[in-house]
PDB file of N, CA and C in Angstrom:
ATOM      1  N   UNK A   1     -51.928  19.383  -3.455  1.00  0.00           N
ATOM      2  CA  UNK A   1     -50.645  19.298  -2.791  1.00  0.00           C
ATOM      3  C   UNK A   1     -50.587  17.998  -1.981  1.00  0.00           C
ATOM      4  N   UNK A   2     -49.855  17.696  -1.809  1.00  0.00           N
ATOM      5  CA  UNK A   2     -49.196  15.962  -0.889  1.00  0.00           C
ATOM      6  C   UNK A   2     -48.066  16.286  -0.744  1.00  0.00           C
ATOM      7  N   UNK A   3     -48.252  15.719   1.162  1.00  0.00           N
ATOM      8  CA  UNK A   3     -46.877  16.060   2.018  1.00  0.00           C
ATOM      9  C   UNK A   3     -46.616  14.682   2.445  1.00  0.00           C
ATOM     10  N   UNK A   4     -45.783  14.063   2.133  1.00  0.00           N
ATOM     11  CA  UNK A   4     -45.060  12.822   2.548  1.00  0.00           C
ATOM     12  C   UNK A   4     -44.468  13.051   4.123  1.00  0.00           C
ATOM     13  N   UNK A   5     -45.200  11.969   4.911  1.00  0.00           N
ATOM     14  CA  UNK A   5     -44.379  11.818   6.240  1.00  0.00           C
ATOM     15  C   UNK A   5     -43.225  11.327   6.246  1.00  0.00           C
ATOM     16  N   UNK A   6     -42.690  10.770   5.222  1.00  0.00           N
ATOM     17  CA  UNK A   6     -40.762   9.761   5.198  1.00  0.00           C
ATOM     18  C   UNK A   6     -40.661  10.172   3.585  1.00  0.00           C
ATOM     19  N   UNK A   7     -39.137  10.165   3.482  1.00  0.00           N
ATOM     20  CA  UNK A   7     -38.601  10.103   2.605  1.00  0.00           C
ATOM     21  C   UNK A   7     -39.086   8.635   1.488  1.00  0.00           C
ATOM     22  N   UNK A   8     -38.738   9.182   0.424  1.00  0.00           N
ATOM     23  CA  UNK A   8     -39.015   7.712  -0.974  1.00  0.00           C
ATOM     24  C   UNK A   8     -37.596   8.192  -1.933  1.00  0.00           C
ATOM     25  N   UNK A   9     -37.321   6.654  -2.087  1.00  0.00           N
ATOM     26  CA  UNK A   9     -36.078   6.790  -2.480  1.00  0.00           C
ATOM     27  C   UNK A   9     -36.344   7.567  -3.797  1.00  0.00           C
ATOM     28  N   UNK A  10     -34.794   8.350  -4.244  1.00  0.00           N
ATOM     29  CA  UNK A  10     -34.478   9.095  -5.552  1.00  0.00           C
ATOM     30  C   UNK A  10     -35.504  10.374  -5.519  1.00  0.00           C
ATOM     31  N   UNK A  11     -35.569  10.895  -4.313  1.00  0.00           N
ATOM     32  CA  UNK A  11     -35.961  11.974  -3.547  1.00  0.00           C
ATOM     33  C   UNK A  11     -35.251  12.944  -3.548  1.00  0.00           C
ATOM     34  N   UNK A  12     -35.063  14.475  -3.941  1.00  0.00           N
ATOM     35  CA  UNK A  12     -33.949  15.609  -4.113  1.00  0.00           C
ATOM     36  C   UNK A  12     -33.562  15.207  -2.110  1.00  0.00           C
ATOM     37  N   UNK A  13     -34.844  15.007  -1.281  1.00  0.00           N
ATOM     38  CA  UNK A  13     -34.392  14.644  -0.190  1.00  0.00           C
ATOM     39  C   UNK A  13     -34.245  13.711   1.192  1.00  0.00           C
ATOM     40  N   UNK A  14     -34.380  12.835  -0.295  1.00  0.00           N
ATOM     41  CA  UNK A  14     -33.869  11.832   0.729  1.00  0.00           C
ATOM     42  C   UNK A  14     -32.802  11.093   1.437  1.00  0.00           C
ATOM     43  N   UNK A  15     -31.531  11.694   1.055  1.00  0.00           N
ATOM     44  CA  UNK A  15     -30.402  11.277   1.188  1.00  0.00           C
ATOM     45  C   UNK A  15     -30.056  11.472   2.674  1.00  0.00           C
ATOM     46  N   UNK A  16     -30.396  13.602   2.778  1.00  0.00           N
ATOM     47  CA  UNK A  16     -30.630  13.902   4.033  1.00  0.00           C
ATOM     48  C   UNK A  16     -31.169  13.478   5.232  1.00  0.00           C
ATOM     49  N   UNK A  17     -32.413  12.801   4.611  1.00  0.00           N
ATOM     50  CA  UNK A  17     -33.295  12.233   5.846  1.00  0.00           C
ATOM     51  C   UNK A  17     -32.397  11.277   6.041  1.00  0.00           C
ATOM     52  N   UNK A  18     -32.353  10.141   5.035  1.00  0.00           N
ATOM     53  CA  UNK A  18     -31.682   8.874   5.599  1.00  0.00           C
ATOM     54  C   UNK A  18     -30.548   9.309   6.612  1.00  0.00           C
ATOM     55  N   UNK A  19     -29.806   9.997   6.394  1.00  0.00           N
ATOM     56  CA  UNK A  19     -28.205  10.500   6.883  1.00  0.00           C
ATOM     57  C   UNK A  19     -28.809  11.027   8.518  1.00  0.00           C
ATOM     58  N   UNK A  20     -30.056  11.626   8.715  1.00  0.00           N
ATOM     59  CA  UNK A  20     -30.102  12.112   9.572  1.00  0.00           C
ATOM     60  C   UNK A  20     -31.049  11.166  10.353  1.00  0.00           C
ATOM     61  N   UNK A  21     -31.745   9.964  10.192  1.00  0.00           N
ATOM     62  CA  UNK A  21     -32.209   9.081  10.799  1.00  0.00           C
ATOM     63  C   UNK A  21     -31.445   8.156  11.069  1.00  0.00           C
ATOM     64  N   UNK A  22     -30.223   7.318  10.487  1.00  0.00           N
ATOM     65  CA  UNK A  22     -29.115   6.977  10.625  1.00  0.00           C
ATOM     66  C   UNK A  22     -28.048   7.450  11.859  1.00  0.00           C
ATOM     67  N   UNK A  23     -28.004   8.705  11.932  1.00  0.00           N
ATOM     68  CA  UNK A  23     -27.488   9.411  12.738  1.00  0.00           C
ATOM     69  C   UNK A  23     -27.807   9.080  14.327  1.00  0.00           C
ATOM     70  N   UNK A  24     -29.496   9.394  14.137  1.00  0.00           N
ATOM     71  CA  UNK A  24     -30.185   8.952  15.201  1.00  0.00           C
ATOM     72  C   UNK A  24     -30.076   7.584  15.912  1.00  0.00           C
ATOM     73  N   UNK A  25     -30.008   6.578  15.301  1.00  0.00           N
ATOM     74  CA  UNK A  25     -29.827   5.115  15.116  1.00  0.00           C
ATOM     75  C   UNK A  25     -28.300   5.074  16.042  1.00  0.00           C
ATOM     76  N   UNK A  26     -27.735   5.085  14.968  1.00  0.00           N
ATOM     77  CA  UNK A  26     -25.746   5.396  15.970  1.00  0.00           C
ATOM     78  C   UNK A  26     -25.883   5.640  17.192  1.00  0.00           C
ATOM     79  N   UNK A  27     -26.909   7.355  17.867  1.00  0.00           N
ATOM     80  CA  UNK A  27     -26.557   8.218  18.491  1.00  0.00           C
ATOM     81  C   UNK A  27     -27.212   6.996  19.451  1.00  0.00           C
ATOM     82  N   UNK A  28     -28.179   6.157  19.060  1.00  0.00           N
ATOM     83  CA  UNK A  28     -28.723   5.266  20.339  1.00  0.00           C
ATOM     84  C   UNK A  28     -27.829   4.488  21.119  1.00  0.00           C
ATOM     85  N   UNK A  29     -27.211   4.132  19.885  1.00  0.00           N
ATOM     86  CA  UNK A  29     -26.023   2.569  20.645  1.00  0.00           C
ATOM     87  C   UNK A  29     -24.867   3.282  20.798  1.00  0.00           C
ATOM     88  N   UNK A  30     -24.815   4.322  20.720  1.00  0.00           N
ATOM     89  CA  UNK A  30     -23.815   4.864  21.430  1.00  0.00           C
ATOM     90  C   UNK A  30     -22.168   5.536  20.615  1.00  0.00           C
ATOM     91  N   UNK A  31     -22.819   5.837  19.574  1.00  0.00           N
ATOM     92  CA  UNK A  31     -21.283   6.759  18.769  1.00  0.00           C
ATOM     93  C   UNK A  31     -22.077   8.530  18.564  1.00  0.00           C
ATOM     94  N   UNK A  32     -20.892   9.099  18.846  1.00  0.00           N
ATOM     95  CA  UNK A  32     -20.860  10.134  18.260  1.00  0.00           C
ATOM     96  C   UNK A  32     -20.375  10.773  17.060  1.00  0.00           C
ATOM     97  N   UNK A  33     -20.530  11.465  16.181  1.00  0.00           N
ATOM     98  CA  UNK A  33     -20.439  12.354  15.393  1.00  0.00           C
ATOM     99  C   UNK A  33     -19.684  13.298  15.481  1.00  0.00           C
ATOM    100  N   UNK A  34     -18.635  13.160  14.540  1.00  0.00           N
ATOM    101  CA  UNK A  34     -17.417  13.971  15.307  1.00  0.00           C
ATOM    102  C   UNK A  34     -17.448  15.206  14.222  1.00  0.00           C
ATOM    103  N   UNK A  35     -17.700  16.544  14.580  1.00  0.00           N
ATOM    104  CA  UNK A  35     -17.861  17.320  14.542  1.00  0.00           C
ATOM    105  C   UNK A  35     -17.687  18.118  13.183  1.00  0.00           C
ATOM    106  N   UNK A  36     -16.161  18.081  13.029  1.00  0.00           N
ATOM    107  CA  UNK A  36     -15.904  18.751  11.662  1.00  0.00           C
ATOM    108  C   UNK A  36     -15.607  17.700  10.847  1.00  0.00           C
ATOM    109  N   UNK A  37     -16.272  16.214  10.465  1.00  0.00           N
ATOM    110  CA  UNK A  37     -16.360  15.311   9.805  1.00  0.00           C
ATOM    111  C   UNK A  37     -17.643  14.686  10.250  1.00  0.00           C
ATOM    112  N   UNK A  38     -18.560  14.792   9.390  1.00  0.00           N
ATOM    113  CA  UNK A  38     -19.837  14.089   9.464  1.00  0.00           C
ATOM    114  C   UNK A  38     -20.155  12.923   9.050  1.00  0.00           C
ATOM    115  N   UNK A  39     -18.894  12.691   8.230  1.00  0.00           N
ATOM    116  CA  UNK A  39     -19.232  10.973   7.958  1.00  0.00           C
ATOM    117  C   UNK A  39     -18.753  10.122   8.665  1.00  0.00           C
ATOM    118  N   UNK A  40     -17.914  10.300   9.564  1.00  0.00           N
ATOM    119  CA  UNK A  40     -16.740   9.519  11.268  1.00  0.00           C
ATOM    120  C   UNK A  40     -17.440   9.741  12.554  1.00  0.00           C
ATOM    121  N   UNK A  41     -17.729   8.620  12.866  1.00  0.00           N
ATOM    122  CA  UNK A  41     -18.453   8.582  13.977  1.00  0.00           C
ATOM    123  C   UNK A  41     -17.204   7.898  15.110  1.00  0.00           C
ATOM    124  N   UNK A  42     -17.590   8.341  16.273  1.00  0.00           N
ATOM    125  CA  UNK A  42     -16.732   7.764  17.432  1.00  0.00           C
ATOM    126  C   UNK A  42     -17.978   6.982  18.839  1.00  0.00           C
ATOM    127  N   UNK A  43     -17.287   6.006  19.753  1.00  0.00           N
ATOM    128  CA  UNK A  43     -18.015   6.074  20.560  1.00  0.00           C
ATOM    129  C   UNK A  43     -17.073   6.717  22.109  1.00  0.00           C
ATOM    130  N   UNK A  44     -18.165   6.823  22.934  1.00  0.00           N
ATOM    131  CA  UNK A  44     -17.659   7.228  23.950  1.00  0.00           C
ATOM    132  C   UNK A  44     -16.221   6.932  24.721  1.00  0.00           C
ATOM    133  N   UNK A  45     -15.298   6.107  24.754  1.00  0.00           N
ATOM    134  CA  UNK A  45     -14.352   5.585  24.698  1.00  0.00           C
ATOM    135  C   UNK A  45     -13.390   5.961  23.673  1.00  0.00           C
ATOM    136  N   UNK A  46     -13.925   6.302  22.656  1.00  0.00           N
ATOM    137  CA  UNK A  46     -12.707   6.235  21.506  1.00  0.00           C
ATOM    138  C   UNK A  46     -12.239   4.960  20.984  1.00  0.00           C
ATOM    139  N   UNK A  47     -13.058   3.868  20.994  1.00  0.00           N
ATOM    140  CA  UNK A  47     -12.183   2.648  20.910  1.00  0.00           C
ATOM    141  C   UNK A  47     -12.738   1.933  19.836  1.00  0.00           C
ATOM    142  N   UNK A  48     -14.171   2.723  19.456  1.00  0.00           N
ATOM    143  CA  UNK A  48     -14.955   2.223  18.086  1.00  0.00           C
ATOM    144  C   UNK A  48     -14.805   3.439  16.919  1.00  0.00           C
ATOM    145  N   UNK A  49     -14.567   3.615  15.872  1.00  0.00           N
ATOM    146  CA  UNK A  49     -14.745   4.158  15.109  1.00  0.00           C
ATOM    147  C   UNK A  49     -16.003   3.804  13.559  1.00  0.00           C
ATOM    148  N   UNK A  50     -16.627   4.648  12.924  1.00  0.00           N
ATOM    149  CA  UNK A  50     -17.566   3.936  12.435  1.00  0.00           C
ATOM    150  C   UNK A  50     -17.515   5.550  11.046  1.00  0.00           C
ATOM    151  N   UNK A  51     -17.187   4.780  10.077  1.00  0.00           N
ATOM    152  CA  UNK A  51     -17.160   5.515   8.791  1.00  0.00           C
ATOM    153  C   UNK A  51     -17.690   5.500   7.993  1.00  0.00           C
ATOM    154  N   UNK A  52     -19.161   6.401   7.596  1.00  0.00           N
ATOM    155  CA  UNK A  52     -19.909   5.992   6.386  1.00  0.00           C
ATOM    156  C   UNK A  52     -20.338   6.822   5.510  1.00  0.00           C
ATOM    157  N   UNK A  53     -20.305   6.059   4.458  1.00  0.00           N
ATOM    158  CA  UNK A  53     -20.488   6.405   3.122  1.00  0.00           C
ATOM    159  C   UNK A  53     -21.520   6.184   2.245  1.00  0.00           C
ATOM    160  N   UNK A  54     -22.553   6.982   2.130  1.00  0.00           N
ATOM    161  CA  UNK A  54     -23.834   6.822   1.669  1.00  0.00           C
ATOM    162  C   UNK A  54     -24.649   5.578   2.339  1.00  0.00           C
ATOM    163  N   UNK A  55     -24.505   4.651   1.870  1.00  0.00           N
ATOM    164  CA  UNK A  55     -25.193   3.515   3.001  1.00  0.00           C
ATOM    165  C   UNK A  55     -24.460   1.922   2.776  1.00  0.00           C
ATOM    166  N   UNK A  56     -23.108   2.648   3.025  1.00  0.00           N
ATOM    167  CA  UNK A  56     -21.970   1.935   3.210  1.00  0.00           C
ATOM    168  C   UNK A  56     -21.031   2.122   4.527  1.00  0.00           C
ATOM    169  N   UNK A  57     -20.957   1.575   5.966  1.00  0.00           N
ATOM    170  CA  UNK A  57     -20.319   1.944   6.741  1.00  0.00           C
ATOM    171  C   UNK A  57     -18.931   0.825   6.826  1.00  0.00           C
ATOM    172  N   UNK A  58     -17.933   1.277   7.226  1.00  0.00           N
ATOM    173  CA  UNK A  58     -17.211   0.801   7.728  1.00  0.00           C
ATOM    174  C   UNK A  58     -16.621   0.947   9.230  1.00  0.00           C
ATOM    175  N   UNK A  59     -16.458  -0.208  10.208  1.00  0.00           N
ATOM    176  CA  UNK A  59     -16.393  -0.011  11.651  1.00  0.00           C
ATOM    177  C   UNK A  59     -15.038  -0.456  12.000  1.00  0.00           C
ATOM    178  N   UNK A  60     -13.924   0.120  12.786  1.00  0.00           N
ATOM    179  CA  UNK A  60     -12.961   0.010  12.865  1.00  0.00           C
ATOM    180  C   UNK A  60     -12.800  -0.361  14.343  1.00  0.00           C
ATOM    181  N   UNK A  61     -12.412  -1.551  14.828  1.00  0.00           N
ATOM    182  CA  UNK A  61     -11.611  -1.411  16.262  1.00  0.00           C
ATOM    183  C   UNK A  61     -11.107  -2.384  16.611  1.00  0.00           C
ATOM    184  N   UNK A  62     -10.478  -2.251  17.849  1.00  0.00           N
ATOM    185  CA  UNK A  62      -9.177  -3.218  18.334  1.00  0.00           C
ATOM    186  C   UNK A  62      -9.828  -4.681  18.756  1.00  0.00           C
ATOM    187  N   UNK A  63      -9.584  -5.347  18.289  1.00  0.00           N
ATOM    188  CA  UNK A  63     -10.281  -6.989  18.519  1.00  0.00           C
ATOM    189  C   UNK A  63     -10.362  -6.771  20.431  1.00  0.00           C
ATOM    190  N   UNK A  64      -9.600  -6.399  21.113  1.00  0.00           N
ATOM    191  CA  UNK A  64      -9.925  -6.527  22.367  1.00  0.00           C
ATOM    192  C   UNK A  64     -11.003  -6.177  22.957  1.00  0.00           C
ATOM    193  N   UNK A  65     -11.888  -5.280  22.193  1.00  0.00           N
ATOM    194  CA  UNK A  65     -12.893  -5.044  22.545  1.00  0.00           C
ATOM    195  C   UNK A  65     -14.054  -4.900  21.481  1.00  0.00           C
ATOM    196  N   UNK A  66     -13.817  -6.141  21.079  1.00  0.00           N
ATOM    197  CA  UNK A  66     -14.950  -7.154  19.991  1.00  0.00           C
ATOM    198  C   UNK A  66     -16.231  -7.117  20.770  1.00  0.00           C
ATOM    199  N   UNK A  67     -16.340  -7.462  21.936  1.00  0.00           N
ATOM    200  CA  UNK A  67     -17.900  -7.677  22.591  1.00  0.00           C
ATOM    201  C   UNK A  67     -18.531  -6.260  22.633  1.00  0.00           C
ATOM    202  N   UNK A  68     -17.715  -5.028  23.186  1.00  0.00           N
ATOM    203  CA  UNK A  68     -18.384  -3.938  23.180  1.00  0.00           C
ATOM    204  C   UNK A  68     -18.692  -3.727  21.717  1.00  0.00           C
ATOM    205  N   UNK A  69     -18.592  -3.963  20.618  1.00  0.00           N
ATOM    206  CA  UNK A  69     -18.640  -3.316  19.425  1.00  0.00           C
ATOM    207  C   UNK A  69     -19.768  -4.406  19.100  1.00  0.00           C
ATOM    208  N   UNK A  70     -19.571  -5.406  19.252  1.00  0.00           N
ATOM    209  CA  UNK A  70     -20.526  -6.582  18.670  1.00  0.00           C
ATOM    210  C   UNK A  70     -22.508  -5.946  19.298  1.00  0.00           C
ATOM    211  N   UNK A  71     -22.129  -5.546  20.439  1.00  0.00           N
ATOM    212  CA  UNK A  71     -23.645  -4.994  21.129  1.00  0.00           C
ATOM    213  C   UNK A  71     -24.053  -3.782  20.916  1.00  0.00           C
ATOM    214  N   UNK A  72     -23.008  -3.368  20.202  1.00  0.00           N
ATOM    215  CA  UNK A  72     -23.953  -1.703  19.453  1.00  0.00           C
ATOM    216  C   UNK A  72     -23.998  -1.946  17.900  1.00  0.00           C
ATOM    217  N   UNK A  73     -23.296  -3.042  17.360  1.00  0.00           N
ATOM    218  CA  UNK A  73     -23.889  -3.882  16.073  1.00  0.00           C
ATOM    219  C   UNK A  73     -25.747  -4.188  16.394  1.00  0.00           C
ATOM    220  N   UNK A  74     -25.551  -4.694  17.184  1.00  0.00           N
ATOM    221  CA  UNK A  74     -26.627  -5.505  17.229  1.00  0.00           C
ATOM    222  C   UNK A  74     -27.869  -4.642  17.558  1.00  0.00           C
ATOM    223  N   UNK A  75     -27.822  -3.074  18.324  1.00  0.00           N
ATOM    224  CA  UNK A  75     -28.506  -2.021  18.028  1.00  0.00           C
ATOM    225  C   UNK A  75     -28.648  -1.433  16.417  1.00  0.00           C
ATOM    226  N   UNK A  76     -27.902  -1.541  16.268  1.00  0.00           N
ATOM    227  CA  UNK A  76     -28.175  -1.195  14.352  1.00  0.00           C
ATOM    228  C   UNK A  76     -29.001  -2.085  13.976  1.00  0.00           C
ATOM    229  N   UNK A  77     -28.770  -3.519  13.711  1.00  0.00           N
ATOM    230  CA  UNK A  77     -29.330  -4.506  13.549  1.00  0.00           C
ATOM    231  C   UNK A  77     -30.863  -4.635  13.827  1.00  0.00           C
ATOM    232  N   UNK A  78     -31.320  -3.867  14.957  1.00  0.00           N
ATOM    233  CA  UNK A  78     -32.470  -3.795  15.391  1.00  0.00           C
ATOM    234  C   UNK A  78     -33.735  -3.155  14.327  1.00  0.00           C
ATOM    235  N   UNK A  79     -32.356  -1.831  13.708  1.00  0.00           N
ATOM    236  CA  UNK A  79     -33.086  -0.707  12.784  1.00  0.00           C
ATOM    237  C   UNK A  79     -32.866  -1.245  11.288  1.00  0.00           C
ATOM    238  N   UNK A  80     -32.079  -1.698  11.096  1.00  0.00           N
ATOM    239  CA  UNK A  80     -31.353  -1.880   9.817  1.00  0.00           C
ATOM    240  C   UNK A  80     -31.228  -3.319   9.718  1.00  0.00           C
ATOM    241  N   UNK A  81     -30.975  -3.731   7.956  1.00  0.00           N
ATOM    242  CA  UNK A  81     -30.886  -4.727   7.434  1.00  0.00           C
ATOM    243  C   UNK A  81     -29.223  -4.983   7.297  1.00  0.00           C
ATOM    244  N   UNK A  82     -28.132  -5.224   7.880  1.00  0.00           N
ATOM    245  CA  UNK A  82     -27.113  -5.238   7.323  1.00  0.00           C
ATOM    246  C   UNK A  82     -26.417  -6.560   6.718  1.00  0.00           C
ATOM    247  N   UNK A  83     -25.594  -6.144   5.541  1.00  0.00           N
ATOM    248  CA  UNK A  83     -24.237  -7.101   5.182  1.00  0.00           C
ATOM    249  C   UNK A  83     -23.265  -7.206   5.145  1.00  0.00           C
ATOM    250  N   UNK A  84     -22.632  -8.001   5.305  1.00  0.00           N
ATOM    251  CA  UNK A  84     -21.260  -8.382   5.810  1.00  0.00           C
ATOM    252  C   UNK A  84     -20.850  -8.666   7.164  1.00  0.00           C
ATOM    253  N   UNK A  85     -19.595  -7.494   7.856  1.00  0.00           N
ATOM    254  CA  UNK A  85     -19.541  -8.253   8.826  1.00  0.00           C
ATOM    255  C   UNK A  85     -17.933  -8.763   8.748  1.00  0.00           C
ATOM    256  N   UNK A  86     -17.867  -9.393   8.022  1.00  0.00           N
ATOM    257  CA  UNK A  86     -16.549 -10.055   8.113  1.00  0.00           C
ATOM    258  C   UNK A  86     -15.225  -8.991   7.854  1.00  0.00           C
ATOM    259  N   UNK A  87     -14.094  -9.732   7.968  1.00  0.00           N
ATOM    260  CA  UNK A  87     -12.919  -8.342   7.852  1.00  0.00           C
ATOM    261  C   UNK A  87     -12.779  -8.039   6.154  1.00  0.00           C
ATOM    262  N   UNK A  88     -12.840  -6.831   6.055  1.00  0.00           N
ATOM    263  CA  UNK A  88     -12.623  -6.138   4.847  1.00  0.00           C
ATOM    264  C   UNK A  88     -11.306  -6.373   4.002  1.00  0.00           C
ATOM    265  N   UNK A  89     -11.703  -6.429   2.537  1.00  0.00           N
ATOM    266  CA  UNK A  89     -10.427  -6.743   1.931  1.00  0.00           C
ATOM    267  C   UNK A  89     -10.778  -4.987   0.833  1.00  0.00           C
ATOM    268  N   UNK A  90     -11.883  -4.863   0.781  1.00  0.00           N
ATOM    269  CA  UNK A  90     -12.138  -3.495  -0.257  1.00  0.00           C
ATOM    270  C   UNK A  90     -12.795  -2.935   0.717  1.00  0.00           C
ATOM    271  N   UNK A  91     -12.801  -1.562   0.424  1.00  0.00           N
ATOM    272  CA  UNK A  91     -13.851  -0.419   0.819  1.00  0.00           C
ATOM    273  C   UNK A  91     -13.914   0.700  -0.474  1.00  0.00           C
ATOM    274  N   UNK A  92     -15.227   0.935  -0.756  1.00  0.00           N
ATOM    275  CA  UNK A  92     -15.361   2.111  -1.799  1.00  0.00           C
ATOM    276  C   UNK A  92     -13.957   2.167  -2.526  1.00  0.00           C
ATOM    277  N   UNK A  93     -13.639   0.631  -3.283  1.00  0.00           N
ATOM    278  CA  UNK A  93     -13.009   0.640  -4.396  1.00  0.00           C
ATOM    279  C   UNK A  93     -11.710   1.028  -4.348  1.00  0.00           C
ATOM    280  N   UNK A  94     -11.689   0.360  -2.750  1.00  0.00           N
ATOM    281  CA  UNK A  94     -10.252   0.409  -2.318  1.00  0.00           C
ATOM    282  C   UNK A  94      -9.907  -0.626  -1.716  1.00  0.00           C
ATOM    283  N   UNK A  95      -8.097  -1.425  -1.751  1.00  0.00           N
ATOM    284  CA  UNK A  95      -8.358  -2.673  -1.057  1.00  0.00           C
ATOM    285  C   UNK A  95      -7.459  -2.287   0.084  1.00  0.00           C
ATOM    286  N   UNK A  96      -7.611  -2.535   0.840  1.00  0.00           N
ATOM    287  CA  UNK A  96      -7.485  -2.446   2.227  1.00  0.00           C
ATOM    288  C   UNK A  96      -6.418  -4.150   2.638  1.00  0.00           C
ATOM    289  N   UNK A  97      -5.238  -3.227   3.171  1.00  0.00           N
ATOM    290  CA  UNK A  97      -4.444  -4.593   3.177  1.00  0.00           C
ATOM    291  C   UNK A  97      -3.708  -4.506   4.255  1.00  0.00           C
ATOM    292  N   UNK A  98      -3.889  -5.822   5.527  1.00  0.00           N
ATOM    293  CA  UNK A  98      -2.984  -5.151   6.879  1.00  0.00           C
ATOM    294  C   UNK A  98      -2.302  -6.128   7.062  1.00  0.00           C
ATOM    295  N   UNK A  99      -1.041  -5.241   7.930  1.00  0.00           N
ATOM    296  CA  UNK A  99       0.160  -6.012   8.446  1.00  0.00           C
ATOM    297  C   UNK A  99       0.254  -6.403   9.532  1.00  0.00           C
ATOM    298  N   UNK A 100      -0.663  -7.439  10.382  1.00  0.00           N
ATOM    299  CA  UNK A 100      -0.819  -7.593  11.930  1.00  0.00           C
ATOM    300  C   UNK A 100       0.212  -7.548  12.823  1.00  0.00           C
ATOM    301  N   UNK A 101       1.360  -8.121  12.158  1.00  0.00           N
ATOM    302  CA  UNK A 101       2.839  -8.061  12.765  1.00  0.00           C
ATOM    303  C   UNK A 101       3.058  -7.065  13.362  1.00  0.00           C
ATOM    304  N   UNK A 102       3.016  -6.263  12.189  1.00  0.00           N
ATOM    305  CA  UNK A 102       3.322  -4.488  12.161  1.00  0.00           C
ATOM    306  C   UNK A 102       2.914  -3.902  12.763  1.00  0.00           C
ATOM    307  N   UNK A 103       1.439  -3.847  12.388  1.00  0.00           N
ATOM    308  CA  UNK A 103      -0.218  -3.514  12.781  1.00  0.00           C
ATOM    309  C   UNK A 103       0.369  -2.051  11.769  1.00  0.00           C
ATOM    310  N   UNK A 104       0.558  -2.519  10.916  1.00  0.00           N
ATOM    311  CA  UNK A 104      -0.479  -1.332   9.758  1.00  0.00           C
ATOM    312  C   UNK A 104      -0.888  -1.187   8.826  1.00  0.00           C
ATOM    313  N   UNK A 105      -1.662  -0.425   8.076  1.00  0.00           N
ATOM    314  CA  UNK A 105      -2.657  -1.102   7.336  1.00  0.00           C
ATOM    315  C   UNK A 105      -2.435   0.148   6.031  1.00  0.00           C
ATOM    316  N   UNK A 106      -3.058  -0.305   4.691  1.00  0.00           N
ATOM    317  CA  UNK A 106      -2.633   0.330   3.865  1.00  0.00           C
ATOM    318  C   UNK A 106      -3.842   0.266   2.973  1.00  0.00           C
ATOM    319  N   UNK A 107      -4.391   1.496   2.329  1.00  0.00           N
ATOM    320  CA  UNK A 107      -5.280   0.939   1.279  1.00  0.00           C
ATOM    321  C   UNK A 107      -5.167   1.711   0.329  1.00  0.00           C
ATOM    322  N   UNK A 108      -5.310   1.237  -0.921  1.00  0.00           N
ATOM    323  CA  UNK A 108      -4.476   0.834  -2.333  1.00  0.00           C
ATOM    324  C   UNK A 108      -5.638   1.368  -2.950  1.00  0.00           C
ATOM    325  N   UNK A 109      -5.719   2.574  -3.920  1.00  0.00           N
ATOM    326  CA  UNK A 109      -6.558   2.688  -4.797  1.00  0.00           C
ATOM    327  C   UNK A 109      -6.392   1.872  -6.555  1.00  0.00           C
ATOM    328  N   UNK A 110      -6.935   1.489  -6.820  1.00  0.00           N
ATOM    329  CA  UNK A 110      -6.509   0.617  -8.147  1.00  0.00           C
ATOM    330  C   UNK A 110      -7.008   1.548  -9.075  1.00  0.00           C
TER     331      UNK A 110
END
């Protein structure tokens, strides 16, 4: 018998672990897990939102408070390898298209 201390990828469970060490990671820099949606994270404020999808997140918030969001980036960053960064034109095969004027935003399944 062999008991693995961490998950190895293409694991019946590793998806879980990741999701739930991930979790941990967030819960440091400061978002919560909003309750009856486990993939939407919030932070204390309400002013960050953080949406992810297998090991794809997307982070949503008001440019006015770019610096608070930029320093709980940079807690992820600590744990994690990330890419991108810049403003989104797709997400999970969706394009994502905003009206700043307006301020609203629309995303387009193709």
């Amino acid at each position: 018998m062999v008991l693995l201390d961490r998950a190895l990828y293409g694991l019946r469970d590793s998806p879980v672990l990741w999701y739930k060490t991930f979790c941990i990671t967030l819960k440091k820099v400061g978002f919560f897990r909003l309750e009856k949606e486990p993939c939407l994270f919030y932070n204390k404020e309400r002013i960050a939102y953080l949406v992810v999808y297998v090991d794809d997140f997307l982070l949503i918030y008001p440019k006015s408070h770019e610096q608070t969001v930029i320093k709980m980036v940079e807690g992820i960053k600590k744990e994690y390898s990330l890419t991108g960064g810049d403003d989104v034109n797709t997400f999970l095969g969706m394009r994502v298209i905003r009206d700043w004027e307006s301020k609203k935003l629309w995303l387009i399944y193709d």
